[in-house]
Protein backbone atom coordinates (compact mmCIF):
# COMPACT_ATOMS: atom_id res chain seq x y z
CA UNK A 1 -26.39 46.26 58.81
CA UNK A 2 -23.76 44.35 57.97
CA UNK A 3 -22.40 44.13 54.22
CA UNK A 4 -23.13 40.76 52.18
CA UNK A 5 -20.83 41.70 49.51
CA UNK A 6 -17.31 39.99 50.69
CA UNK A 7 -15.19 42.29 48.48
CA UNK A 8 -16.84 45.24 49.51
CA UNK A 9 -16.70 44.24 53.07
CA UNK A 10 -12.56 43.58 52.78
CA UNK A 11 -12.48 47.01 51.30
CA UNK A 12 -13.76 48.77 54.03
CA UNK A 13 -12.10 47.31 56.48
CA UNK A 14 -9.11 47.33 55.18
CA UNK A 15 -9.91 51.96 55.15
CA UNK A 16 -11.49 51.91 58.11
CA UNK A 17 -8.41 49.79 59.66
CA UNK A 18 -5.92 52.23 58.05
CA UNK A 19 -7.77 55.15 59.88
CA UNK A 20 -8.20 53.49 62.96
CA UNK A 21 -4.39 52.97 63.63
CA UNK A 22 -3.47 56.20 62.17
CA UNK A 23 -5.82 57.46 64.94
CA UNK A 24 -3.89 55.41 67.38
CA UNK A 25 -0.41 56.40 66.01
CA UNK A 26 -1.77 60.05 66.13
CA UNK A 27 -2.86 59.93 70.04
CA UNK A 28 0.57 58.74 71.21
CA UNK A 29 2.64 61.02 69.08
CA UNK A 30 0.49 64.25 70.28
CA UNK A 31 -0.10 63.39 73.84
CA UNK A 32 2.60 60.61 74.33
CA UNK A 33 -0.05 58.06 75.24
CA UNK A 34 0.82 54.09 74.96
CA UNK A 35 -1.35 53.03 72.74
CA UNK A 36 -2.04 49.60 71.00
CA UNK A 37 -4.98 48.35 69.24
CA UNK A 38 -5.20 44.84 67.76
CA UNK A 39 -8.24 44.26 65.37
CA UNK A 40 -9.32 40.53 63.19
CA UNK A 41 -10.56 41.16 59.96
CA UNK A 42 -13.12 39.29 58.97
CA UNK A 43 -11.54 36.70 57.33
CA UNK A 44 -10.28 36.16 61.13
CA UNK A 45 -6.53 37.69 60.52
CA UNK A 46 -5.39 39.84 63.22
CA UNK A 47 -3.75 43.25 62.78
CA UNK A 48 -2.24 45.56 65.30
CA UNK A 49 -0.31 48.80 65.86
CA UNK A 50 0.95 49.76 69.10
CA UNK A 51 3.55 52.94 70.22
CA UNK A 52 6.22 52.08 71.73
CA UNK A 53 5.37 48.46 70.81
CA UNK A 54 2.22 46.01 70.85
CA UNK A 55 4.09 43.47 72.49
CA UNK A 56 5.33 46.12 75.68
CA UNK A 57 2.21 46.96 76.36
CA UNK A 58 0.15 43.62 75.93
CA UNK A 59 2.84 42.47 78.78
CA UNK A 60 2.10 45.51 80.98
CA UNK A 61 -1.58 45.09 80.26
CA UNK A 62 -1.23 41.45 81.09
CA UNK A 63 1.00 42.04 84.20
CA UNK A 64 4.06 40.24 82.80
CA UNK A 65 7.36 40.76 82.88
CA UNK A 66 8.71 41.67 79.50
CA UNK A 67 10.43 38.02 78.58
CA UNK A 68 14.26 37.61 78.65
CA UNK A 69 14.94 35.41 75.96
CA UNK A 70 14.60 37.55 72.60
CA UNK A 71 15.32 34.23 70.50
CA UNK A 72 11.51 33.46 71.60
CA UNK A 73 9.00 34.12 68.80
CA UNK A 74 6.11 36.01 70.00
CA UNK A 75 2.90 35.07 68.65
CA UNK A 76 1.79 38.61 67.81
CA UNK A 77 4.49 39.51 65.98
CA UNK A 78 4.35 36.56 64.08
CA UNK A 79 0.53 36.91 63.33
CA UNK A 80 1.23 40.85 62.21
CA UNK A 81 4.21 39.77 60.06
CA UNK A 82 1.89 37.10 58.26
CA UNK A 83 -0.94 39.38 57.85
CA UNK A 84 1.46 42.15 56.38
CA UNK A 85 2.92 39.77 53.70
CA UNK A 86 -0.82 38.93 52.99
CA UNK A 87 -1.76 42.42 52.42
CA UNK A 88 1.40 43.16 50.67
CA UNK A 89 0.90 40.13 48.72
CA UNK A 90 -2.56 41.11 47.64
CA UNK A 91 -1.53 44.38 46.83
CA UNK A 92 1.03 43.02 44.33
CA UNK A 93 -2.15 40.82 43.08
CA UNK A 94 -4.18 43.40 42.11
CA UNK A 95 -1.43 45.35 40.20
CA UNK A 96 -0.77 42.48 38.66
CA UNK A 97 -4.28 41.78 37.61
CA UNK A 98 -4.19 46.12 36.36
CA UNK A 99 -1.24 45.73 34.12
CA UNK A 100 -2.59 42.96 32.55
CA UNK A 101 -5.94 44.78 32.02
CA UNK A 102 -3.82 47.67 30.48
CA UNK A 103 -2.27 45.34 27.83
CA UNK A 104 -5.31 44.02 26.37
């Protein structure tokens, strides 16, 4: 069943997300597989890992040439940087929120 409380819910995706690409990272480091796995929270942010690279082997996948022009944002990268400065940022909220805790 699925979890009603939100916080909860963030949580354990956010564990089970860890361990999932650690799995991934594992799996191409022991047998030298190309891996990539792209996940959406639940909050609908995406978050991927991929060995050598997400976007390599989303254009392999997908049958495309890897593109030429390197000045060209790619969407994927640009959703993973975003959702790694939210996490980062949240992280830095909740200390935050701790120290302030700790001085009361």
């Amino acid at each position: 069943a699925r979890m009603q409380n939100e916080s909860n819910l963030q949580v354990t995706f956010s564990k089970r997300r860890d361990g999932v690409f650690k799995k991934a990272t594992e799996l191409s480091t022991f047998c030298g597989a190309d891996v990539v796995v792209v996940v959406f929270s639940p909050s609908k942010k995406p978050y991927s890992c991929g060995h050598p690279s997400v976007e390599s082997i989303m254009n392999r996948f997908l049958g495309e040439n890897p593109s030429t022009d390197t000045a060209a944002p790619n969407p994927i990268v640009i959703a993973q940087q975003n959702a790694n400065t939210d996490e980062i940022n949240m992280k830095l909220n909740r200390l935050e929120i701790s120290l302030v805790r700790q001085k009361i």
